[in-house]
PDB file of N, CA and C in Angstrom:
ATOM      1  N   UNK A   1      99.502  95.856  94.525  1.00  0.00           N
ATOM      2  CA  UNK A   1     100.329  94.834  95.145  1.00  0.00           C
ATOM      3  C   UNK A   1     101.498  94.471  94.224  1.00  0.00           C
ATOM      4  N   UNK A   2     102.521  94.377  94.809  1.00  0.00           N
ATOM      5  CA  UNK A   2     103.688  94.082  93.417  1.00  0.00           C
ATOM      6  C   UNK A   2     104.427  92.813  94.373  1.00  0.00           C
ATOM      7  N   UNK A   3     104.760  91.834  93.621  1.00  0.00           N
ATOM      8  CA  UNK A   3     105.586  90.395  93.772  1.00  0.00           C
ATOM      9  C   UNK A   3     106.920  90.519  94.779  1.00  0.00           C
ATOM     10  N   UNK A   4     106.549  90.349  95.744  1.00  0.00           N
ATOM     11  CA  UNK A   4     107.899  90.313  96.743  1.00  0.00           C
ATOM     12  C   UNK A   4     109.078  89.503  96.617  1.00  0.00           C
ATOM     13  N   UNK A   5     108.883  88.746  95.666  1.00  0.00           N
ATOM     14  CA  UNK A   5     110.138  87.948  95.468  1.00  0.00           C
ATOM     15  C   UNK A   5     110.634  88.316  93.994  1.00  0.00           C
ATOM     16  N   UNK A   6     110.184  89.194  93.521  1.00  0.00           N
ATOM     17  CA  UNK A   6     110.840  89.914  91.888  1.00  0.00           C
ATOM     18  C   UNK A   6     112.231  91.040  93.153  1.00  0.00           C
ATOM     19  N   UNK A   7     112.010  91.393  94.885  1.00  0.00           N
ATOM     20  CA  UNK A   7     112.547  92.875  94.778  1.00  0.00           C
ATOM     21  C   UNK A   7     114.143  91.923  95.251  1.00  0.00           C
ATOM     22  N   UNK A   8     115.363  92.485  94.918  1.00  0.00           N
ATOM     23  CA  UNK A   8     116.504  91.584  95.160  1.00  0.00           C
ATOM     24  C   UNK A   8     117.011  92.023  96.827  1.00  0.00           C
ATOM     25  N   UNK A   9     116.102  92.832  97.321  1.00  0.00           N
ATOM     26  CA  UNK A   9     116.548  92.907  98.905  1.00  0.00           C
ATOM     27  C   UNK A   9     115.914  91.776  99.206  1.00  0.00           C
ATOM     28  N   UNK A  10     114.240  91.565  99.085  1.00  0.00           N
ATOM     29  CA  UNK A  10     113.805  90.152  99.926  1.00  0.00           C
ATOM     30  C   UNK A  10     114.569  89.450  98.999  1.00  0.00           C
ATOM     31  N   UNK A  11     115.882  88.289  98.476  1.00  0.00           N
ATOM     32  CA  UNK A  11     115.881  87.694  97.345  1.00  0.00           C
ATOM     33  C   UNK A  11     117.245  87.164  98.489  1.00  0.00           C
ATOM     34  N   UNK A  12     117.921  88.575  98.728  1.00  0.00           N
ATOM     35  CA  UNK A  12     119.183  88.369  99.374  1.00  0.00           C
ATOM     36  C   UNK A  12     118.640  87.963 100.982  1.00  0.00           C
ATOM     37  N   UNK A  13     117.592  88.664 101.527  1.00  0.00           N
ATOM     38  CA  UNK A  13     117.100  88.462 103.255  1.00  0.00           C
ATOM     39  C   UNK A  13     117.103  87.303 103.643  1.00  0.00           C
ATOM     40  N   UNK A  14     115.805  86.817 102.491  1.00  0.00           N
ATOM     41  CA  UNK A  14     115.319  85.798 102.302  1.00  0.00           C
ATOM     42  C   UNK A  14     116.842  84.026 101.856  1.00  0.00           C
ATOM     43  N   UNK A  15     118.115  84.526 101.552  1.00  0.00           N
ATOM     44  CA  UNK A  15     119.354  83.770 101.415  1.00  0.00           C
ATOM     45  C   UNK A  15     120.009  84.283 102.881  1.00  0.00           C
ATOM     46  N   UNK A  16     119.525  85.000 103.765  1.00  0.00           N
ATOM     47  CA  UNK A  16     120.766  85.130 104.488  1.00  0.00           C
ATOM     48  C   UNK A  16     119.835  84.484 105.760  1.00  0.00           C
ATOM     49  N   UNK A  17     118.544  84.345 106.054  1.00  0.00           N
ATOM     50  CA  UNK A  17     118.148  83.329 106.632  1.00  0.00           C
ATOM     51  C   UNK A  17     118.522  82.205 107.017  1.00  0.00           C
ATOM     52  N   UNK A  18     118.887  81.416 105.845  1.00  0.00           N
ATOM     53  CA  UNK A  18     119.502  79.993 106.003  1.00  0.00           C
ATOM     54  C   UNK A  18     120.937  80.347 105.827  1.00  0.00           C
ATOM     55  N   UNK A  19     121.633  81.411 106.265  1.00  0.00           N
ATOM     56  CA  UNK A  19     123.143  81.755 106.616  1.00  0.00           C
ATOM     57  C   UNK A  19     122.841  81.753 108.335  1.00  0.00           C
ATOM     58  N   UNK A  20     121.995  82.560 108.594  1.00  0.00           N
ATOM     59  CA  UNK A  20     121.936  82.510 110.041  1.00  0.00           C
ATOM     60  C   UNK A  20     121.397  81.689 110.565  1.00  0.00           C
ATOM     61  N   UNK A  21     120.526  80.507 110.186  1.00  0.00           N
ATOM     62  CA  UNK A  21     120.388  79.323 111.054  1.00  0.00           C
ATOM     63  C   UNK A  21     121.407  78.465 110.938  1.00  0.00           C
ATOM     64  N   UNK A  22     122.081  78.266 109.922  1.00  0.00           N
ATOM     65  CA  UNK A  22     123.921  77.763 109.659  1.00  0.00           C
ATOM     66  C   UNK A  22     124.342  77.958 110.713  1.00  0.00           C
ATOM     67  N   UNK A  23     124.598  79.232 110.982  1.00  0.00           N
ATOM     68  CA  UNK A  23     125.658  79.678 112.086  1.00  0.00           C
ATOM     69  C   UNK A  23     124.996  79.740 113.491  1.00  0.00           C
ATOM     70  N   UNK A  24     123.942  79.877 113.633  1.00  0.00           N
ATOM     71  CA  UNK A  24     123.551  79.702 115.508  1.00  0.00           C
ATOM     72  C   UNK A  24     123.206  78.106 115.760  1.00  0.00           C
ATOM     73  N   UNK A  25     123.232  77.292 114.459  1.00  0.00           N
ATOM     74  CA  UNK A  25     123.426  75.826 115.369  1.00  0.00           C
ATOM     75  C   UNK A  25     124.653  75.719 115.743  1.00  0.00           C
ATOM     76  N   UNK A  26     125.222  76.591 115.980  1.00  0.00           N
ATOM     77  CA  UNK A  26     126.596  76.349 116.397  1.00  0.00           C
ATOM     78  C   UNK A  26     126.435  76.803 117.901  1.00  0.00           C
ATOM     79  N   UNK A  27     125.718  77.977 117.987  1.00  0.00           N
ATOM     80  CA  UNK A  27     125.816  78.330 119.465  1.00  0.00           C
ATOM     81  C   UNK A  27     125.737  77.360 120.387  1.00  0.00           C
ATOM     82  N   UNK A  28     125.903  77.911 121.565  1.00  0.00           N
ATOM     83  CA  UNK A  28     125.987  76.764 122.894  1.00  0.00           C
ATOM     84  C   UNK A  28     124.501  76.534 123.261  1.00  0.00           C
ATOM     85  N   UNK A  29     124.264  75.501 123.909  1.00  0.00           N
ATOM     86  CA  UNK A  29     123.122  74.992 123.778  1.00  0.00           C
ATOM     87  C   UNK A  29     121.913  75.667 124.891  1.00  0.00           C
ATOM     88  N   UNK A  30     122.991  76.399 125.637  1.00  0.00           N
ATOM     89  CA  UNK A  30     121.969  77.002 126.902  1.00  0.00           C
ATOM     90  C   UNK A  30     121.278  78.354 126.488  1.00  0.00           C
ATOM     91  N   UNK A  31     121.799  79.568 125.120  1.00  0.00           N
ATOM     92  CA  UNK A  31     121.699  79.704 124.288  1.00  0.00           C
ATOM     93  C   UNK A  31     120.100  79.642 123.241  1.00  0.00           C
ATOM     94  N   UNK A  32     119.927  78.751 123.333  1.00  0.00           N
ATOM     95  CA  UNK A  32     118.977  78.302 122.397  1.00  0.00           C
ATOM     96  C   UNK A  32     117.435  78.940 122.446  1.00  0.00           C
ATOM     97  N   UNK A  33     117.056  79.028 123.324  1.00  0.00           N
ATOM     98  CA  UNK A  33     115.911  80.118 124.121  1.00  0.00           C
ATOM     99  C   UNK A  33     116.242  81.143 123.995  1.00  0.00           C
ATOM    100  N   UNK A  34     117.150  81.588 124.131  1.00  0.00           N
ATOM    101  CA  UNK A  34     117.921  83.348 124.212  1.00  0.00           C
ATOM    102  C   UNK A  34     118.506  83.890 122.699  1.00  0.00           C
ATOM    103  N   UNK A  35     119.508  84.226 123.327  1.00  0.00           N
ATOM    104  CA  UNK A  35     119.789  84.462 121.684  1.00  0.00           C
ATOM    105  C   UNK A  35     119.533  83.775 120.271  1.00  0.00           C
ATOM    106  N   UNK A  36     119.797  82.947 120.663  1.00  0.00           N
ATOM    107  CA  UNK A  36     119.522  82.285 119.426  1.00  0.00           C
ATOM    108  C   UNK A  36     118.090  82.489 118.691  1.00  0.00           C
ATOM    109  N   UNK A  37     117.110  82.436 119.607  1.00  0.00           N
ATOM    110  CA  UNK A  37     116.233  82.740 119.607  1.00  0.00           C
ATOM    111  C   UNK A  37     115.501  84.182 119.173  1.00  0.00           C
ATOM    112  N   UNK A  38     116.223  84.834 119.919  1.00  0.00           N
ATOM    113  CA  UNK A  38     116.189  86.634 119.329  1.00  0.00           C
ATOM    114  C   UNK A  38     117.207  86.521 117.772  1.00  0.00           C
ATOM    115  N   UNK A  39     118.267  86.088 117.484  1.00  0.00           N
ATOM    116  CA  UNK A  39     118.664  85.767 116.173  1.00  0.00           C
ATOM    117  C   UNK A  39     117.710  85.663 115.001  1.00  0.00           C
ATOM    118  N   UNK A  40     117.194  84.321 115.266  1.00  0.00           N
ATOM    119  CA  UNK A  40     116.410  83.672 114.208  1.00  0.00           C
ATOM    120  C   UNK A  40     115.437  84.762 114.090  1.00  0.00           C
ATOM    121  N   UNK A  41     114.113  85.370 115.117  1.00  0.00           N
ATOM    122  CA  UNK A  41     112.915  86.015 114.927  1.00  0.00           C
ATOM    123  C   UNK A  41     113.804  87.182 114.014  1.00  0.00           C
ATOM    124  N   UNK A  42     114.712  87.926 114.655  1.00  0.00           N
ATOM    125  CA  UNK A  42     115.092  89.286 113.857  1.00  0.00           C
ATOM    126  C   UNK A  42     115.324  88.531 112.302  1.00  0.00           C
ATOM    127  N   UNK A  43     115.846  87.533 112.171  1.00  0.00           N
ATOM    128  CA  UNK A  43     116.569  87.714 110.776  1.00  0.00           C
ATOM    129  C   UNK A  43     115.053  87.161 109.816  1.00  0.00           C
ATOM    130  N   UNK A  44     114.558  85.797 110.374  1.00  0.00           N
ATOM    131  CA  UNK A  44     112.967  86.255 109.419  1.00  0.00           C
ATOM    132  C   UNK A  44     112.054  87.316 109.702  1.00  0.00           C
ATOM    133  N   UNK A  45     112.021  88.396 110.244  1.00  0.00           N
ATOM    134  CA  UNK A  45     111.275  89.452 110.016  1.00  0.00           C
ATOM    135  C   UNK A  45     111.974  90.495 108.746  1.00  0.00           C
ATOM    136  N   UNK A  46     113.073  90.316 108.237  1.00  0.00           N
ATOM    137  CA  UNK A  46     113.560  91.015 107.499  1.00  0.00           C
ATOM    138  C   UNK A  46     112.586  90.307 106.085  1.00  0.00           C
ATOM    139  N   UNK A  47     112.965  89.424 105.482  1.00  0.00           N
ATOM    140  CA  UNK A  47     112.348  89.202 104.092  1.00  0.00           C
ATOM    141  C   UNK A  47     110.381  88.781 104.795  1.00  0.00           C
ATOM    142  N   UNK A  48     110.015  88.669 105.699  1.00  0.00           N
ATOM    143  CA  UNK A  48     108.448  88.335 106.220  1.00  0.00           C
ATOM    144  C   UNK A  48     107.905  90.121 105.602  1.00  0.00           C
ATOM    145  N   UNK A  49     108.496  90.830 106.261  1.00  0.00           N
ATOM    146  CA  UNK A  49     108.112  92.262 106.326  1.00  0.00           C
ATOM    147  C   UNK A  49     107.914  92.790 105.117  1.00  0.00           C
ATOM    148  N   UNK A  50     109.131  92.542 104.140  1.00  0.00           N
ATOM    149  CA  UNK A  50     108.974  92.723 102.565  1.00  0.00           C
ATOM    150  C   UNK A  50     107.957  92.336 102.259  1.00  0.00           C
ATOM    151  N   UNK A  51     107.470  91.092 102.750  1.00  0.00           N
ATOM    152  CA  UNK A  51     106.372  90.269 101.740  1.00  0.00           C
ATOM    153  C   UNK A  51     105.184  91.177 102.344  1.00  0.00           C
ATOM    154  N   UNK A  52     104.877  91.036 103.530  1.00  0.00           N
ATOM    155  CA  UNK A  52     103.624  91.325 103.857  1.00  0.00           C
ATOM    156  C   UNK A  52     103.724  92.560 103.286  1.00  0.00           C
ATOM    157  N   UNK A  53     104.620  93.733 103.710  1.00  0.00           N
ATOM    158  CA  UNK A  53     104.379  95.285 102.994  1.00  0.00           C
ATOM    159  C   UNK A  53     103.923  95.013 101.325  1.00  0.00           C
ATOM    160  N   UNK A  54     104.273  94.148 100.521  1.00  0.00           N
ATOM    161  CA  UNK A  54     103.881  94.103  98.942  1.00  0.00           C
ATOM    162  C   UNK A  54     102.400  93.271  98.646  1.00  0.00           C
ATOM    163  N   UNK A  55     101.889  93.002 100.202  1.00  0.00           N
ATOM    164  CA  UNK A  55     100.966  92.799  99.708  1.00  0.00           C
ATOM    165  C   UNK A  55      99.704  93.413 100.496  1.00  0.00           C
ATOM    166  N   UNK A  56     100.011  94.673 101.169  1.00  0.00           N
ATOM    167  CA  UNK A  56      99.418  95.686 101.178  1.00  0.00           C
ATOM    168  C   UNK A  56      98.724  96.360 100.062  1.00  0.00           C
ATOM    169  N   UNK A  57      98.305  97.484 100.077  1.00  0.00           N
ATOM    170  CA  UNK A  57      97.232  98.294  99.215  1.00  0.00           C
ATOM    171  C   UNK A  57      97.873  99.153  98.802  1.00  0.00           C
ATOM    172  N   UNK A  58      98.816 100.031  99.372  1.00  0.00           N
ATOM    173  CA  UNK A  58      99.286 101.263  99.186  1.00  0.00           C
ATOM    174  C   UNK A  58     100.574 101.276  99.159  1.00  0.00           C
ATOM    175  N   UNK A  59     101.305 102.445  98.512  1.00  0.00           N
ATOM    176  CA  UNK A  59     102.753 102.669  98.689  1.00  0.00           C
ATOM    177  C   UNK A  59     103.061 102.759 100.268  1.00  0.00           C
ATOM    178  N   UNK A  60     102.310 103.780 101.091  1.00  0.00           N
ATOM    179  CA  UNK A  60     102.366 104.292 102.431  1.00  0.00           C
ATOM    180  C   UNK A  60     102.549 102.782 103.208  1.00  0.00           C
ATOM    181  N   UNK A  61     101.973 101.847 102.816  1.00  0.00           N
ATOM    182  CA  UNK A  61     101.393 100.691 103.976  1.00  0.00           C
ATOM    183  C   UNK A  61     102.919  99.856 103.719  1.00  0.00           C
ATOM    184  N   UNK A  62     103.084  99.739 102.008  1.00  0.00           N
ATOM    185  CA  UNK A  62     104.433  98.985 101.888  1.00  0.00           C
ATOM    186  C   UNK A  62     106.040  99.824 102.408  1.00  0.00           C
ATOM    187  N   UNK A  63     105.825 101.026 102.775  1.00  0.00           N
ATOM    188  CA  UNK A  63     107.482 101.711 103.017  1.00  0.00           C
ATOM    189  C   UNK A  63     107.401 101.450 104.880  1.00  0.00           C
ATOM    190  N   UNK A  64     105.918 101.662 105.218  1.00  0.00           N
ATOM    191  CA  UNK A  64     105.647 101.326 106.554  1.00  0.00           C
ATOM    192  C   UNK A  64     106.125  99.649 107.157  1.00  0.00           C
ATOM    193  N   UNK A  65     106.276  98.636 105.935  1.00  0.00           N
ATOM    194  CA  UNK A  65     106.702  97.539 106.380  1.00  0.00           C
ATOM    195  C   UNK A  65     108.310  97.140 106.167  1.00  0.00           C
ATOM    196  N   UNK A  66     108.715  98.110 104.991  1.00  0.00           N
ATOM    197  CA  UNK A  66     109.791  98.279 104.915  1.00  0.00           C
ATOM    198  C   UNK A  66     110.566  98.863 105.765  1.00  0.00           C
ATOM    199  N   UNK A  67     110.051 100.136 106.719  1.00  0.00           N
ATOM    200  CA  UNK A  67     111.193 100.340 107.653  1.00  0.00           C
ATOM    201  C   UNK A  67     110.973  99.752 108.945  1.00  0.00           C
ATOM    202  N   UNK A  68     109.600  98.581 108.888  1.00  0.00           N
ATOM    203  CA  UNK A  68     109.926  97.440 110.307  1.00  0.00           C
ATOM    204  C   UNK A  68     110.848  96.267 109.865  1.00  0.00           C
ATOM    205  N   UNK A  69     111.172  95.620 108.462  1.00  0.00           N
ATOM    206  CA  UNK A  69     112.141  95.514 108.193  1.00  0.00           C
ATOM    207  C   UNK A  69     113.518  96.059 108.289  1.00  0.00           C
ATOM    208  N   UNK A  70     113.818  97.629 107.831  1.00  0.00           N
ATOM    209  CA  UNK A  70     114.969  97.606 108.301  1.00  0.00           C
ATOM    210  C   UNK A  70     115.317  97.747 109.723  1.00  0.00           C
ATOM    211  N   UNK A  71     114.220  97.723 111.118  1.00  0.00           N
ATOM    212  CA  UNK A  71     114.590  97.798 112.070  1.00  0.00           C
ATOM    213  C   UNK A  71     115.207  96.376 112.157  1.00  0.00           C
ATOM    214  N   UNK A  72     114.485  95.334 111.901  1.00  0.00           N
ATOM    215  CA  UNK A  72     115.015  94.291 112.299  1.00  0.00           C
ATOM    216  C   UNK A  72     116.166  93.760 111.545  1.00  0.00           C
ATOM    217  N   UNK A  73     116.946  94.557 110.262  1.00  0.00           N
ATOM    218  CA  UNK A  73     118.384  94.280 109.559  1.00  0.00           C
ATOM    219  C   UNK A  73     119.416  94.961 111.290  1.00  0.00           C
ATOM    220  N   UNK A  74     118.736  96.092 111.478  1.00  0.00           N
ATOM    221  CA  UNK A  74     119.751  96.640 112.358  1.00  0.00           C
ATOM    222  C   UNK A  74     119.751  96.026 114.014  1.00  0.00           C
ATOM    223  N   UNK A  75     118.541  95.074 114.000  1.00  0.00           N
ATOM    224  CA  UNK A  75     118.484  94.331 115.359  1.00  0.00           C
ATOM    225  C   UNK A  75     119.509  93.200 115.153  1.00  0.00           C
ATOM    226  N   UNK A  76     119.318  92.770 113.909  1.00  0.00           N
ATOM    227  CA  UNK A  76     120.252  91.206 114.038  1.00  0.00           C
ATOM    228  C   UNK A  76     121.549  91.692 114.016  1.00  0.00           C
ATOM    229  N   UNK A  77     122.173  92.869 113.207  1.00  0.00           N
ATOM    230  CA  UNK A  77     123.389  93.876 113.434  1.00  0.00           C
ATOM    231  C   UNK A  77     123.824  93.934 114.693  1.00  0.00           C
ATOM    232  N   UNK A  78     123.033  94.142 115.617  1.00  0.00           N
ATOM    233  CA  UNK A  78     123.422  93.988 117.220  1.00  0.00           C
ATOM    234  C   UNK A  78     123.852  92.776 117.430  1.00  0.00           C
ATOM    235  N   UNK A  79     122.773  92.077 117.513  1.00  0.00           N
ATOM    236  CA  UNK A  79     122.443  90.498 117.374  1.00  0.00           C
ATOM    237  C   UNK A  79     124.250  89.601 117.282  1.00  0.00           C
ATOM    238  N   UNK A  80     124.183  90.396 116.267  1.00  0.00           N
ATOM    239  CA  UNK A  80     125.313  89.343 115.769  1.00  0.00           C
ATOM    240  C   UNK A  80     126.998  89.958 116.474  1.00  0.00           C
ATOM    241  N   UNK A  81     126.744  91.429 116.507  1.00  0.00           N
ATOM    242  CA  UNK A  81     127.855  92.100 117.486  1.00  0.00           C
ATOM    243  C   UNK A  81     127.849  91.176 118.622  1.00  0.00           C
ATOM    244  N   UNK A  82     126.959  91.496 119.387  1.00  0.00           N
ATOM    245  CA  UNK A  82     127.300  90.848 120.812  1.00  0.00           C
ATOM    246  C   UNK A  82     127.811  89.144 120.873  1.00  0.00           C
ATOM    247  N   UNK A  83     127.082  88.501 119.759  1.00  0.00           N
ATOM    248  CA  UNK A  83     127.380  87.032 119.730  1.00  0.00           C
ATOM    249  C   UNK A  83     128.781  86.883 119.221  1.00  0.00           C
ATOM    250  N   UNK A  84     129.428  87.761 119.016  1.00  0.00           N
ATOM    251  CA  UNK A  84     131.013  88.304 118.300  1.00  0.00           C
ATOM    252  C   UNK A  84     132.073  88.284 119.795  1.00  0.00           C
ATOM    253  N   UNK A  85     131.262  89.258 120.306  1.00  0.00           N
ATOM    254  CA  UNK A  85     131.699  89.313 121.430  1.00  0.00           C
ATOM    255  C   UNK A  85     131.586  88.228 122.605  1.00  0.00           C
ATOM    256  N   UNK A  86     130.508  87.574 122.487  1.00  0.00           N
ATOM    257  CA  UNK A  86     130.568  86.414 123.498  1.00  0.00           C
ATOM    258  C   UNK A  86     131.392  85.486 123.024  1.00  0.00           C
ATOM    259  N   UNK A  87     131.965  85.403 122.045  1.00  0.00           N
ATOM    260  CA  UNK A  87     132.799  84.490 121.496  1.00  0.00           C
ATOM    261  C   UNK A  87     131.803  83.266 120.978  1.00  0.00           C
ATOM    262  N   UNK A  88     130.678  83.427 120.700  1.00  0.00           N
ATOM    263  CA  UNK A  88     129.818  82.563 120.084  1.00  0.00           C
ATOM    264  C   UNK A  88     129.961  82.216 118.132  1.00  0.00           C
ATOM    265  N   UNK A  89     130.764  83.393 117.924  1.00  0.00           N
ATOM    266  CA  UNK A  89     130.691  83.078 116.160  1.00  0.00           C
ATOM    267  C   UNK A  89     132.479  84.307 116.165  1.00  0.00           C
ATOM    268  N   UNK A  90     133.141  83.679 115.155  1.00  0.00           N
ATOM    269  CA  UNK A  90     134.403  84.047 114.986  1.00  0.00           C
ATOM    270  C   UNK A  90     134.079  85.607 114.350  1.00  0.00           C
ATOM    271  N   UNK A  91     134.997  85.922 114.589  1.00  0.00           N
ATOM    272  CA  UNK A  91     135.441  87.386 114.140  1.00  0.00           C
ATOM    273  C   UNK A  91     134.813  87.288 112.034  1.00  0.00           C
ATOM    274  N   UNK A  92     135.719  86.678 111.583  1.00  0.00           N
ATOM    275  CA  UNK A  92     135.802  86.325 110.229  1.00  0.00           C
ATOM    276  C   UNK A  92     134.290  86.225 110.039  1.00  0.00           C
ATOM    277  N   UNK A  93     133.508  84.947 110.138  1.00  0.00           N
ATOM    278  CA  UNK A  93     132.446  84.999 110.405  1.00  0.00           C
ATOM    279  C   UNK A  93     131.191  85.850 110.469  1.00  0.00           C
ATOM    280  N   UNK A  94     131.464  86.634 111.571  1.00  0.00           N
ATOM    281  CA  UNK A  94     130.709  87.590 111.854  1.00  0.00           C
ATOM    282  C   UNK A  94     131.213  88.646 110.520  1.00  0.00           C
ATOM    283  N   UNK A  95     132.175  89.181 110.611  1.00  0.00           N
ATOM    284  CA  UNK A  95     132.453  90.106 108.864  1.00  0.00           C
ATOM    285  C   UNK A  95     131.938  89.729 107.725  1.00  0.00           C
ATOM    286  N   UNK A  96     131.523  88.474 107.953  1.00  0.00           N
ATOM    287  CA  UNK A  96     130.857  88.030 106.411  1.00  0.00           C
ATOM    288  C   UNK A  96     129.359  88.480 106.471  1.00  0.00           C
ATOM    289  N   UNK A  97     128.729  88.015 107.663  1.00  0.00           N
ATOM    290  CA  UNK A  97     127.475  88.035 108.134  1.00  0.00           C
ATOM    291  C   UNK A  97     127.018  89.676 108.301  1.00  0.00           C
ATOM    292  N   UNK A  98     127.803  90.272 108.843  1.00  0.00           N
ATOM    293  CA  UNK A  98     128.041  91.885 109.253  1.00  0.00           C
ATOM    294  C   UNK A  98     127.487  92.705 107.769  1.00  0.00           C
ATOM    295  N   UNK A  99     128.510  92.040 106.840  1.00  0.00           N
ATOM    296  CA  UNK A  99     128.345  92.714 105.207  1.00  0.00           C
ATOM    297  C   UNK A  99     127.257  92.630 104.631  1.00  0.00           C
ATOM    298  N   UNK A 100     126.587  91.711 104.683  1.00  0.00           N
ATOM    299  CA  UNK A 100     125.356  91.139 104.267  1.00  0.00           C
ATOM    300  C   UNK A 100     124.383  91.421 104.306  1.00  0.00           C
ATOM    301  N   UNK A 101     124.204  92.072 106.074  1.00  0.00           N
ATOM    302  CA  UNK A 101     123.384  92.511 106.373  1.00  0.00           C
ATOM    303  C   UNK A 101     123.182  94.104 106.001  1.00  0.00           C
ATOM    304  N   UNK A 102     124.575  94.989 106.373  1.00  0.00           N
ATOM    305  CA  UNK A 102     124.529  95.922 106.428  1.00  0.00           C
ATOM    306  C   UNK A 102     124.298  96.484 104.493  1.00  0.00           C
ATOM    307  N   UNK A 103     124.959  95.676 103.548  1.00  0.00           N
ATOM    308  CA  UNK A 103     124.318  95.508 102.252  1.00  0.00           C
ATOM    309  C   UNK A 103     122.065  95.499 102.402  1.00  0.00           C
ATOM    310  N   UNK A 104     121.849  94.893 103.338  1.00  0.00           N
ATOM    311  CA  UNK A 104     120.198  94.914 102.940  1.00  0.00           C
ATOM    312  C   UNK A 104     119.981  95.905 103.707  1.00  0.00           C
ATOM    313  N   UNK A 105     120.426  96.740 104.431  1.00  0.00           N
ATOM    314  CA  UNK A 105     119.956  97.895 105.345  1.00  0.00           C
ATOM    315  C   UNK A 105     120.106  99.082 103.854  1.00  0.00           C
ATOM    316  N   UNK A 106     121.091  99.024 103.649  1.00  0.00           N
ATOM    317  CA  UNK A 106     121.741  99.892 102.579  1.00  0.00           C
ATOM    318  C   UNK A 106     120.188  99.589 101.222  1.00  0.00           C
ATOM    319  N   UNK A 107     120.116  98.495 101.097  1.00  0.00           N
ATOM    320  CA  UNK A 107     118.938  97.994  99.911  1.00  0.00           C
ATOM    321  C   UNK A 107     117.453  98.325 100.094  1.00  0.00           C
ATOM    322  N   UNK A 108     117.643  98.730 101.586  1.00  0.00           N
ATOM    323  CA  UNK A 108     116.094  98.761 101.653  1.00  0.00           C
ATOM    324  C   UNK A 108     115.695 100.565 102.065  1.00  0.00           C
ATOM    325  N   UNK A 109     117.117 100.777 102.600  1.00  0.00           N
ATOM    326  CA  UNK A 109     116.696 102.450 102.637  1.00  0.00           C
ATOM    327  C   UNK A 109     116.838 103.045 101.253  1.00  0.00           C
ATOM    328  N   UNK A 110     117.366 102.796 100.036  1.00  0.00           N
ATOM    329  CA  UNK A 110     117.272 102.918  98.904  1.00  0.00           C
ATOM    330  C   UNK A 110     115.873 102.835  98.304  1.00  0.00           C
ATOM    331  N   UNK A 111     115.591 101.644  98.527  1.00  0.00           N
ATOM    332  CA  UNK A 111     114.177 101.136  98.027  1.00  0.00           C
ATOM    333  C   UNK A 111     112.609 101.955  99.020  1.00  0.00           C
ATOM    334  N   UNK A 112     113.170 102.118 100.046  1.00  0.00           N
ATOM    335  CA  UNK A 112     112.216 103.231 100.288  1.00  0.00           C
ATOM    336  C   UNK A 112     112.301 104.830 100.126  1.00  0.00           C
ATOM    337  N   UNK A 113     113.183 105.583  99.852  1.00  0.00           N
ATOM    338  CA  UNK A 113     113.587 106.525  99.066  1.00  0.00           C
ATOM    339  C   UNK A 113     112.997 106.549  97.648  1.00  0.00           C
ATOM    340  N   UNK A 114     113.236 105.250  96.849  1.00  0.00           N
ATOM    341  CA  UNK A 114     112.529 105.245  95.528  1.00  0.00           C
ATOM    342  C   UNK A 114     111.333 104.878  95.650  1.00  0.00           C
ATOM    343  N   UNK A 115     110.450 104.663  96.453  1.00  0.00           N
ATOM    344  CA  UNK A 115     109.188 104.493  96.475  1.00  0.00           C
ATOM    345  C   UNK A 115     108.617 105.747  96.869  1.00  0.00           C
ATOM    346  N   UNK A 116     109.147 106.122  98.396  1.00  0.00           N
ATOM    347  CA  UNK A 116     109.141 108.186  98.719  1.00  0.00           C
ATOM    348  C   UNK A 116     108.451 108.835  97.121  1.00  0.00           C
ATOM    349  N   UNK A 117     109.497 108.531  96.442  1.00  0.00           N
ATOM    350  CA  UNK A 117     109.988 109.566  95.295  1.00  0.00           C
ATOM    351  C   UNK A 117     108.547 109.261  94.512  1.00  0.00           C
ATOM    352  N   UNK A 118     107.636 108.358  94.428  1.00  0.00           N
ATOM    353  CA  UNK A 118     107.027 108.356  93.796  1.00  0.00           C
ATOM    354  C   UNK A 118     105.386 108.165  94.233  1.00  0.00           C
ATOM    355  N   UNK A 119     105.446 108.784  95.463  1.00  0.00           N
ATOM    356  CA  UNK A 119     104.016 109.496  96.057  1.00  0.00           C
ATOM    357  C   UNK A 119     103.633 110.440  96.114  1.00  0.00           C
TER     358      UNK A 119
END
């Protein structure tokens, strides 16, 4: 089992959480059930997934939680496209949020590559 909060992908997930509940109290209020809703679940399954995979048994069990993590970096990626497009969060905005994410997609296919490498 190794410490999920020593790895700096959950460190950053786990900071961009309270970026994305920042920004969908902004959404419109009808909203709130829906997207917003699909928002929030995708973006805590990203650092949840880290944790639970590190405290698995095996390398196999932790890269297995790592890439249901990065599904859900690339769900809120949608996530946050379309809410771009509904005109729910500014362009600017969304580029900040966009980077961030696509930075922990980038962090975690790395980090399972270096774990690969050592089974």
């Amino acid at each position: 089992m190794v410490n999920y909060k020593n790895y700096k992908v959950w460190q950053k997930s786990h900071n961009l959480v309270f970026e994305v509940y920042k920004t969908v109290s902004l959404f419109p209020k009808e909203e709130q059930f829906n997207l917003v809703s699909q928002i929030k679940r995708a973006s805590i399954s990203i650092p949840t997934n880290i944790a639970e995979g590190c405290g698995r048994e095996t390398q196999k069990e932790l890269i297995r939680f790592l890439y249901i993590a990065s599904g859900s970096a690339h769900e809120l990626d949608y996530l946050f496209l379309i809410s771009t497009e509904l005109n729910f969060i500014s362009k600017g905005e969304s580029a900040i949020l966009l980077n961030e994410i696509d930075e922990i997609k980038k962090m975690l296919a790395a980090l399972i590559t270096k774990i690969k490498s050592t089974i």
